[in-house]
PDB file of N, CA and C in Angstrom:
ATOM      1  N   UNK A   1     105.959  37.599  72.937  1.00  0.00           N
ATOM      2  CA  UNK A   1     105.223  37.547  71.695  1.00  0.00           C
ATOM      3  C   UNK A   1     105.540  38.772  70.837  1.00  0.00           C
ATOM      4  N   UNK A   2     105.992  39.805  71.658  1.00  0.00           N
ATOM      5  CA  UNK A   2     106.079  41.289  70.812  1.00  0.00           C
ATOM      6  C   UNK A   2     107.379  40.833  70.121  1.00  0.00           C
ATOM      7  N   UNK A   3     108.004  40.704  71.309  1.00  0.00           N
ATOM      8  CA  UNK A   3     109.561  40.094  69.962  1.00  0.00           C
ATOM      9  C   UNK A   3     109.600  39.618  69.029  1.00  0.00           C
ATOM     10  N   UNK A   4     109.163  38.392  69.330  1.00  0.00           N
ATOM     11  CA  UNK A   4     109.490  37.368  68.131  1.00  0.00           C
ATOM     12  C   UNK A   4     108.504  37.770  67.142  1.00  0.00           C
ATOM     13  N   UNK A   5     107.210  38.936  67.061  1.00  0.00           N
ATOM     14  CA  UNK A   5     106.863  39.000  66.061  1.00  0.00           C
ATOM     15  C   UNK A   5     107.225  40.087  64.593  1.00  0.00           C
ATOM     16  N   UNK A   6     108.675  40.643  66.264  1.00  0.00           N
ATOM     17  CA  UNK A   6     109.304  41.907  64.994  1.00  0.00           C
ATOM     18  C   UNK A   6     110.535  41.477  64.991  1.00  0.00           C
ATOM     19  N   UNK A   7     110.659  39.735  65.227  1.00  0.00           N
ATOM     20  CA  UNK A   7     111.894  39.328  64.753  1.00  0.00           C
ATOM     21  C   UNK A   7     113.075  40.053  65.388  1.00  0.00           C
ATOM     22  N   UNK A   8     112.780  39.943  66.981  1.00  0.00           N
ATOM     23  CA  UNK A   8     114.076  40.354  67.824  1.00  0.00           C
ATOM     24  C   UNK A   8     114.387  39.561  68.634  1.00  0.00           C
ATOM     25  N   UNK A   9     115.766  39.344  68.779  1.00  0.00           N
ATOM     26  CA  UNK A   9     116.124  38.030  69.394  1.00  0.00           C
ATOM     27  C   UNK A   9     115.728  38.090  70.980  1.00  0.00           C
ATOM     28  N   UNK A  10     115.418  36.968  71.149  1.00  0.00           N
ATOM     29  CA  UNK A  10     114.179  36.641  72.109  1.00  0.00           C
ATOM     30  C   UNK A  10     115.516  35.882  73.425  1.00  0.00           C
ATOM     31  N   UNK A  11     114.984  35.856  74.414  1.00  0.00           N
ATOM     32  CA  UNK A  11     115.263  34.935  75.511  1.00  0.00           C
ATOM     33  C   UNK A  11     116.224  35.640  76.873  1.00  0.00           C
ATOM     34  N   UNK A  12     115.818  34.622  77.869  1.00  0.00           N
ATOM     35  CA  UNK A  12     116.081  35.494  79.068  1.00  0.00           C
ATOM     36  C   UNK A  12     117.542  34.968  79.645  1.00  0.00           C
ATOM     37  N   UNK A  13     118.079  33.644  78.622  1.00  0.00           N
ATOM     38  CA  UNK A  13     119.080  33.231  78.230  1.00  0.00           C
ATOM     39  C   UNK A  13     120.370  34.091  77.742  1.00  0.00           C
ATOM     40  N   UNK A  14     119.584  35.030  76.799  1.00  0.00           N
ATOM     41  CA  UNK A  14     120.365  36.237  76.270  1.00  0.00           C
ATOM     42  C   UNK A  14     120.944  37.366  77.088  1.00  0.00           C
ATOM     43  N   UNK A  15     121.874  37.722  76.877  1.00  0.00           N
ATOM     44  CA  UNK A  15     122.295  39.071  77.215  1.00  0.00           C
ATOM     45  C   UNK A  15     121.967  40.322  77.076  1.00  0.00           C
ATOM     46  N   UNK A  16     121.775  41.422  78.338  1.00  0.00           N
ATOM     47  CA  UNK A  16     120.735  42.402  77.518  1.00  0.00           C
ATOM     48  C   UNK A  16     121.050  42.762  76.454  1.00  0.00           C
ATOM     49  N   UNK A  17     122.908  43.116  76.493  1.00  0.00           N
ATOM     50  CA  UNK A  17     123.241  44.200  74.911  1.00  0.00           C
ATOM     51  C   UNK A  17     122.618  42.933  73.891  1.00  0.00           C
ATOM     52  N   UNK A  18     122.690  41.639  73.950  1.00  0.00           N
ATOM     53  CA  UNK A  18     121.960  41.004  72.927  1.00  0.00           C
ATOM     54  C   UNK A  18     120.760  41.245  72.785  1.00  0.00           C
ATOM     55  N   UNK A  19     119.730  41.619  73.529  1.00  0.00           N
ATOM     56  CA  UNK A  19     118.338  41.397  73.364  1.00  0.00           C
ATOM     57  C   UNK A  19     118.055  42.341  73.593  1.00  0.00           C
ATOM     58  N   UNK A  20     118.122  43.606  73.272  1.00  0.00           N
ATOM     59  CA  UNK A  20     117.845  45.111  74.114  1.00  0.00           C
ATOM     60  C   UNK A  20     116.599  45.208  73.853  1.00  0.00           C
ATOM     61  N   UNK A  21     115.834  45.029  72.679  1.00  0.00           N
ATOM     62  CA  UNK A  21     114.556  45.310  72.290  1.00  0.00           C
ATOM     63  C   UNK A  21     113.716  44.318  73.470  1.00  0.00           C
ATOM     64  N   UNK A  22     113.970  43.304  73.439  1.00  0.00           N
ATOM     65  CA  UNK A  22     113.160  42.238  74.040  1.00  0.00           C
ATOM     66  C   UNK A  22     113.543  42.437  76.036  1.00  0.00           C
ATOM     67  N   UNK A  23     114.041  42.910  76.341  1.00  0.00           N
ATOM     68  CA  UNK A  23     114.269  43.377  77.758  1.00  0.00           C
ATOM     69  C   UNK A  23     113.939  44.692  78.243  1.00  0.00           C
ATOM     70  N   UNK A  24     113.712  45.452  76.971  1.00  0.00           N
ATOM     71  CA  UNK A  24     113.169  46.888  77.729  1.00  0.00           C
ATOM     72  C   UNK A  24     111.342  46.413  77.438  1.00  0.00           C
ATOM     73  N   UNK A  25     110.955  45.554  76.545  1.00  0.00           N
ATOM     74  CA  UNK A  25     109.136  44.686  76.159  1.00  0.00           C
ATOM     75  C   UNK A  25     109.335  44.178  77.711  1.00  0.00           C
ATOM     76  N   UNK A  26     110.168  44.001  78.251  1.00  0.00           N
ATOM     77  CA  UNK A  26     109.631  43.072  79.537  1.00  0.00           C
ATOM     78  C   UNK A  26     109.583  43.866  80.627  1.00  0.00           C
ATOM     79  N   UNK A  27     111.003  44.958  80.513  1.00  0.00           N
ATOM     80  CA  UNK A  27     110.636  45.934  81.957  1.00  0.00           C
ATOM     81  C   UNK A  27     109.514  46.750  81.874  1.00  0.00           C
ATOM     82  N   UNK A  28     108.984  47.252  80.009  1.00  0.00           N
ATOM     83  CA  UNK A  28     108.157  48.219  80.031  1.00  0.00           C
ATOM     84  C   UNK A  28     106.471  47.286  80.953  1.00  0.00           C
ATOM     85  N   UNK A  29     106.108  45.610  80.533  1.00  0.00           N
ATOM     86  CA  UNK A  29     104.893  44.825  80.941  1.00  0.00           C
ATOM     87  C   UNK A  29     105.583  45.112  82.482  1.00  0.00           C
ATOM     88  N   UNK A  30     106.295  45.274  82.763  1.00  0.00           N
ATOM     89  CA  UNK A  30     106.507  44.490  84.206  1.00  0.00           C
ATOM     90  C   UNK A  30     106.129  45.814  85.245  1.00  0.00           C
ATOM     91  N   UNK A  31     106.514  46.857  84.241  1.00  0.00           N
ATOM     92  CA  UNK A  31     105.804  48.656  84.754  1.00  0.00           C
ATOM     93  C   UNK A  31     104.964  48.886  84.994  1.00  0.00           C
ATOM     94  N   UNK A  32     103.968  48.492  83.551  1.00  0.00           N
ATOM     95  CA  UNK A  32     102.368  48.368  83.577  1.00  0.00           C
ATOM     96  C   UNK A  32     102.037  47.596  84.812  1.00  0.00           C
ATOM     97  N   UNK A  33     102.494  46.552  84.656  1.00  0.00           N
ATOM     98  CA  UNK A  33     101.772  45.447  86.104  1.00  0.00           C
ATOM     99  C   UNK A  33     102.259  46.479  87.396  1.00  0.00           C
ATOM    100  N   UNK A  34     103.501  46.488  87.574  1.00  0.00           N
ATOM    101  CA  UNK A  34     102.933  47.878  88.794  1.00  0.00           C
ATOM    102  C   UNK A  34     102.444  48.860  88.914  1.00  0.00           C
ATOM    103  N   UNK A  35     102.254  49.517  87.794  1.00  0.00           N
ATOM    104  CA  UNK A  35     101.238  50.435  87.935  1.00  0.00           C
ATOM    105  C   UNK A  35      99.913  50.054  88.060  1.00  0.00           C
ATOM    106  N   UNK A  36      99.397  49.129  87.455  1.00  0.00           N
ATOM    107  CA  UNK A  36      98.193  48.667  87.593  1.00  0.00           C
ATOM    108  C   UNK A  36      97.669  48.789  89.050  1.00  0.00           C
ATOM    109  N   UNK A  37      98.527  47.938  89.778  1.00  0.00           N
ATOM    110  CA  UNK A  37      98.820  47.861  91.191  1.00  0.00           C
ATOM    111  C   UNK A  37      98.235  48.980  91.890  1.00  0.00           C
ATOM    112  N   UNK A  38      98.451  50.137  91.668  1.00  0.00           N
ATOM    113  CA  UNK A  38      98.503  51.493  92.416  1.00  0.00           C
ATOM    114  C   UNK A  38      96.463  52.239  91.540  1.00  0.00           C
ATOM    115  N   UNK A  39      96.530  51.273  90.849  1.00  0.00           N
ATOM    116  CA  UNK A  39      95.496  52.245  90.419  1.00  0.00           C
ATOM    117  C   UNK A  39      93.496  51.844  90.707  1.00  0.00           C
ATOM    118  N   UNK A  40      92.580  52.067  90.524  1.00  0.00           N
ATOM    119  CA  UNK A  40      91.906  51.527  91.231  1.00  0.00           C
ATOM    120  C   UNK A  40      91.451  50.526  90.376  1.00  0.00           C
ATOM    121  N   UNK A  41      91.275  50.099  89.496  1.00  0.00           N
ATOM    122  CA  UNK A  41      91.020  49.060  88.832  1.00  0.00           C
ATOM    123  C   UNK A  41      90.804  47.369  89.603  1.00  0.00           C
ATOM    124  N   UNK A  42      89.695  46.770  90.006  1.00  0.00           N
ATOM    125  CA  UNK A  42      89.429  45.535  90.545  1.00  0.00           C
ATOM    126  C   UNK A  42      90.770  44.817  89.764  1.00  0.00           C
ATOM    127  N   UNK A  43      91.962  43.739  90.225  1.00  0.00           N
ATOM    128  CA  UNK A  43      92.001  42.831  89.561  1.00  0.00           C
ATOM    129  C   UNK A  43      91.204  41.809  89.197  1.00  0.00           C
ATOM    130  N   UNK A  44      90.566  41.439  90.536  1.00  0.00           N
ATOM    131  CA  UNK A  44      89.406  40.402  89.830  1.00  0.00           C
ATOM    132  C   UNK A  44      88.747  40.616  88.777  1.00  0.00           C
ATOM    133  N   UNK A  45      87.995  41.259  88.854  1.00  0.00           N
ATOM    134  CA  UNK A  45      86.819  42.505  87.719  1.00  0.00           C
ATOM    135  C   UNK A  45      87.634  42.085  86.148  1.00  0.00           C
ATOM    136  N   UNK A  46      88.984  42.657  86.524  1.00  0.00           N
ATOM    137  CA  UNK A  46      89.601  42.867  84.904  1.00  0.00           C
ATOM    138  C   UNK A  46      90.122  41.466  84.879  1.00  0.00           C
ATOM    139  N   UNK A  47      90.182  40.544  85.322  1.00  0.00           N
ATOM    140  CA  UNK A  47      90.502  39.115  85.113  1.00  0.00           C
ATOM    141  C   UNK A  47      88.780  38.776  84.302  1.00  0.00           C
ATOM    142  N   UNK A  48      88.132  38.866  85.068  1.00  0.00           N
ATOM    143  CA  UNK A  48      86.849  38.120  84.223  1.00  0.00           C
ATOM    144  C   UNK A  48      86.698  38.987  83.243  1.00  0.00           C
ATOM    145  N   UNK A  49      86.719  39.970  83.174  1.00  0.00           N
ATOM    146  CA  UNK A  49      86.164  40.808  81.663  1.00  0.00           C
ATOM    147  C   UNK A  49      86.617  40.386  80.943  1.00  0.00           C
ATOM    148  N   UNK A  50      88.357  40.044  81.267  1.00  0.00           N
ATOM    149  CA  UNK A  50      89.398  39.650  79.922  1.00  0.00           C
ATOM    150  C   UNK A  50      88.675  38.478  79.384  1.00  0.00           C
ATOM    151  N   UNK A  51      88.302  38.051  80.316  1.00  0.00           N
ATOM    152  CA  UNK A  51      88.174  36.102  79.897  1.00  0.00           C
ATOM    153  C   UNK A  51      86.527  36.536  79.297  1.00  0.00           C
ATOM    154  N   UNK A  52      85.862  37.341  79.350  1.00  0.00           N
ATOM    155  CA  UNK A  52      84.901  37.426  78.782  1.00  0.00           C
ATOM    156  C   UNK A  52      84.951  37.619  77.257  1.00  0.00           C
ATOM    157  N   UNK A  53      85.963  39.112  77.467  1.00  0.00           N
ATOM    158  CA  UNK A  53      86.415  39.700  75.975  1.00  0.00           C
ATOM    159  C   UNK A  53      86.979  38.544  75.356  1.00  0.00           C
ATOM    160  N   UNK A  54      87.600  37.546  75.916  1.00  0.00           N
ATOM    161  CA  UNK A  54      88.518  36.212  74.848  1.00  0.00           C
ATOM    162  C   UNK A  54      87.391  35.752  74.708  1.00  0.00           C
ATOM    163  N   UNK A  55      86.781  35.232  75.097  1.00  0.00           N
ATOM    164  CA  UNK A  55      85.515  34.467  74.778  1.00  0.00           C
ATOM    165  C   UNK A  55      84.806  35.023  73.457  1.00  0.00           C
ATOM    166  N   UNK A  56      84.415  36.072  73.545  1.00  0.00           N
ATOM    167  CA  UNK A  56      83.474  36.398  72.441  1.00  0.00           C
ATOM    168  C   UNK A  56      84.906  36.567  71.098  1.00  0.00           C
ATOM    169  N   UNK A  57      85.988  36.990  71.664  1.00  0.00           N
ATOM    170  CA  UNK A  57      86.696  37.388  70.227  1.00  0.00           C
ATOM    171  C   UNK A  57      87.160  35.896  70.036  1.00  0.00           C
ATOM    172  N   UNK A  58      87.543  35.331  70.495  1.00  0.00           N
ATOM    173  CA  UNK A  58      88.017  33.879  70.160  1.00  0.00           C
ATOM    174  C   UNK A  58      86.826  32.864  69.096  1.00  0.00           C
ATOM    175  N   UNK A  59      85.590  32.886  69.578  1.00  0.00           N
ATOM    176  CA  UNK A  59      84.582  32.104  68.643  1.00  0.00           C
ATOM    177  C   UNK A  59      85.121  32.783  66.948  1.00  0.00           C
ATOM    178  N   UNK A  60      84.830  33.921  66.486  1.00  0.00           N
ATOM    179  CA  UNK A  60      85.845  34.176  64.968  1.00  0.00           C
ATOM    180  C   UNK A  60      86.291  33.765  64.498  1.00  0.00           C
ATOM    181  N   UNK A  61      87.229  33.835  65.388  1.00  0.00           N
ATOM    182  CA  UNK A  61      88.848  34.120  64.923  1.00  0.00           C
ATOM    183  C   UNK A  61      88.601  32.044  64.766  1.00  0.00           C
ATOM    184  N   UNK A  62      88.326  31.256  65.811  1.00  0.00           N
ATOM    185  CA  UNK A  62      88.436  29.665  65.250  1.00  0.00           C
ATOM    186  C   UNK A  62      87.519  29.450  64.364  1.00  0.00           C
ATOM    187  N   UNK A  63      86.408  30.325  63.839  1.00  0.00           N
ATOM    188  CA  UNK A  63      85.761  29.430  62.724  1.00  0.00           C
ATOM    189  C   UNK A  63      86.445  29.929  61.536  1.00  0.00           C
ATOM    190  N   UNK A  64      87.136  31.127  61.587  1.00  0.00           N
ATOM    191  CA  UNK A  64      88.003  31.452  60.609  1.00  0.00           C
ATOM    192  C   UNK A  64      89.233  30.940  60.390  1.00  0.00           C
ATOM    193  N   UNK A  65      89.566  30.182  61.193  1.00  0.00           N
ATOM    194  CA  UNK A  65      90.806  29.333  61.386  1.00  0.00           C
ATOM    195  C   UNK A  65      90.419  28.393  60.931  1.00  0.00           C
ATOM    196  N   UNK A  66      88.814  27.758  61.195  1.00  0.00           N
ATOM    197  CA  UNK A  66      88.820  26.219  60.794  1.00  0.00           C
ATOM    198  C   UNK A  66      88.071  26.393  58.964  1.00  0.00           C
ATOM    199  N   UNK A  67      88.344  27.430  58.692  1.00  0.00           N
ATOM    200  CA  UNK A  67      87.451  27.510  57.319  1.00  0.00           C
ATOM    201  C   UNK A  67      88.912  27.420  56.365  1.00  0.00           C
ATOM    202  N   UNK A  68      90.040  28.315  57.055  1.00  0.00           N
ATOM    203  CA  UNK A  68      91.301  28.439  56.366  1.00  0.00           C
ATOM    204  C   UNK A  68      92.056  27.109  56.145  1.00  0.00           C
ATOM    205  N   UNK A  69      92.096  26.555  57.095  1.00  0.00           N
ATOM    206  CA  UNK A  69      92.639  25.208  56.818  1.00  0.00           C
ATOM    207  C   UNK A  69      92.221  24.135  56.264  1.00  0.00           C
ATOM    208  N   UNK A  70      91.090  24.440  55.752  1.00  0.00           N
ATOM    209  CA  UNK A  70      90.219  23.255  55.307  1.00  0.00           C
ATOM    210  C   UNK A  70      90.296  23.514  53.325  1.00  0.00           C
ATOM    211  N   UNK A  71      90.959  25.205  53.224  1.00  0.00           N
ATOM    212  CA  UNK A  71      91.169  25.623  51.992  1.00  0.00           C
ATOM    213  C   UNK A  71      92.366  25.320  51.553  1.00  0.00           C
ATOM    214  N   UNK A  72      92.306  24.731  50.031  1.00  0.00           N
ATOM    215  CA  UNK A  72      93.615  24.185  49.636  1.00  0.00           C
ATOM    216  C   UNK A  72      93.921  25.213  49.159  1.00  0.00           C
ATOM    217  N   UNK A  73      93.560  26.213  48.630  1.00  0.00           N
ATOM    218  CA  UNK A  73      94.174  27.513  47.952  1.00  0.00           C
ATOM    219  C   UNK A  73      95.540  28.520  48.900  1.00  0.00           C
ATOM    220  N   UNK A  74      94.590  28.086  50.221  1.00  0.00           N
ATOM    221  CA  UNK A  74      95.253  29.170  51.117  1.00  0.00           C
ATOM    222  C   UNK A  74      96.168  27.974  52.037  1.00  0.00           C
ATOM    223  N   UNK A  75      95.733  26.698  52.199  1.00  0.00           N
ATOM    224  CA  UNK A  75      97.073  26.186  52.461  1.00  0.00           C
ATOM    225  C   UNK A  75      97.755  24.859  52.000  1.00  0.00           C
ATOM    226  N   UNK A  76      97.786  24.814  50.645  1.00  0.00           N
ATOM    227  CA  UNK A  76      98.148  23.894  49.499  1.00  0.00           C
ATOM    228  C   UNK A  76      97.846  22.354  50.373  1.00  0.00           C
ATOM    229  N   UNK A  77      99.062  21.962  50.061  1.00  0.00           N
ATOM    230  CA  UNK A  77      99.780  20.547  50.330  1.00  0.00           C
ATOM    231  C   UNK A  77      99.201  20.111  52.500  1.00  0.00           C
ATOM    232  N   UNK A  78      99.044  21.251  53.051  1.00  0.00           N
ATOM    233  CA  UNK A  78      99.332  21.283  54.374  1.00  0.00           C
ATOM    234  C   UNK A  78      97.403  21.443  55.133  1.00  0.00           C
ATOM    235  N   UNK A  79      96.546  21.621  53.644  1.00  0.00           N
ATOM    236  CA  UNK A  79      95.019  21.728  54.208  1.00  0.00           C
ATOM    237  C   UNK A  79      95.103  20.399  55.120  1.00  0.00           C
ATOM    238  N   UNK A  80      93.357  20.459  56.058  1.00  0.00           N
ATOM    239  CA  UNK A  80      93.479  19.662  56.701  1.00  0.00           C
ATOM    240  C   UNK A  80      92.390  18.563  56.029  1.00  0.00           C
ATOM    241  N   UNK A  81      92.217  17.169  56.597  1.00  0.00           N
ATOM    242  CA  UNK A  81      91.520  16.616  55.571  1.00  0.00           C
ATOM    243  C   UNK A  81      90.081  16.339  56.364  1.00  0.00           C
ATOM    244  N   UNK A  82      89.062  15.619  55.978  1.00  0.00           N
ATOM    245  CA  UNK A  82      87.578  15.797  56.419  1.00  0.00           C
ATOM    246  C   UNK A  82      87.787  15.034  58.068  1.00  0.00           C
ATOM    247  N   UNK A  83      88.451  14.055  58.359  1.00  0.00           N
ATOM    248  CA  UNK A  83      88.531  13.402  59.742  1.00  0.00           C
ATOM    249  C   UNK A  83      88.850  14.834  60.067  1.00  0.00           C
ATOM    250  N   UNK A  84      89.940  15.089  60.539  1.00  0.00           N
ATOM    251  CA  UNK A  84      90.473  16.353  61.367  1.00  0.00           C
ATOM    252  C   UNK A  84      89.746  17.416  61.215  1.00  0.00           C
ATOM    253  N   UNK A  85      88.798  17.610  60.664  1.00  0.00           N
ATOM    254  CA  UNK A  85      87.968  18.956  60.263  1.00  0.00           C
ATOM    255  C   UNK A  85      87.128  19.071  61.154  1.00  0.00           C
ATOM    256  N   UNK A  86      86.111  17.459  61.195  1.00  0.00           N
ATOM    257  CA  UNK A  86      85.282  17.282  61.884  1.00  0.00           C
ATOM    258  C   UNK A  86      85.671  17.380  63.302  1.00  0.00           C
ATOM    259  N   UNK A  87      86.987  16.756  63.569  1.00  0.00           N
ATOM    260  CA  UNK A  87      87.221  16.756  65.231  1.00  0.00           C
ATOM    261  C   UNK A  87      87.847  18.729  65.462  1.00  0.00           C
ATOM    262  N   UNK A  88      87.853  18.897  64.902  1.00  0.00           N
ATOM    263  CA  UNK A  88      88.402  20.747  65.020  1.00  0.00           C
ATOM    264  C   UNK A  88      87.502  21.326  65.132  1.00  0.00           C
ATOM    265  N   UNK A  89      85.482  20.836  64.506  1.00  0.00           N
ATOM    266  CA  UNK A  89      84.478  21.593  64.915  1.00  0.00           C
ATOM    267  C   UNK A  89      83.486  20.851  66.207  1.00  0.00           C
TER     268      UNK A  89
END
């Protein structure tokens, strides 16, 4: 996700000298996850918190999603129409 959002060519398809940005994003996560490993932190513990923390930040972020799409200003030709609105809330 870090890649492709600073538009660096992505895939494990690729070659490193092709993808250098996007292969040192994967050894640097793949570091963290072992370090994590070594440190005292519950995985369980930080598995549910996460899913807690998504929980509360996620309700937002979709009613702000379902308010945006329903605006023709902000997405012309591509808003969504009242059937699909209703099944999105």
């Amino acid at each position: 996700a870090i890649s492709e959002a600073r538009k660096w060519p992505v895939g494990l398809g690729r070659k490193p000298e092709k993808a250098k940005e996007f292969y040192a994003t994967l050894a640097i996560a793949t570091m963290l996850g072992v370090a994590l490993n070594f440190s005292p932190i519950n995985p369980i513990k930080a598995l549910y918190w996460s899913a807690v923390i998504n929980g509360i930040v996620a309700v937002p972020i979709m009613v702000a999603m379902m308010h945006m799409t329903g605006n023709r200003r902000i997405m012309g030709t591509f808003h969504l129409h009242d059937g699909l609105r209703l099944v999105g809330w």
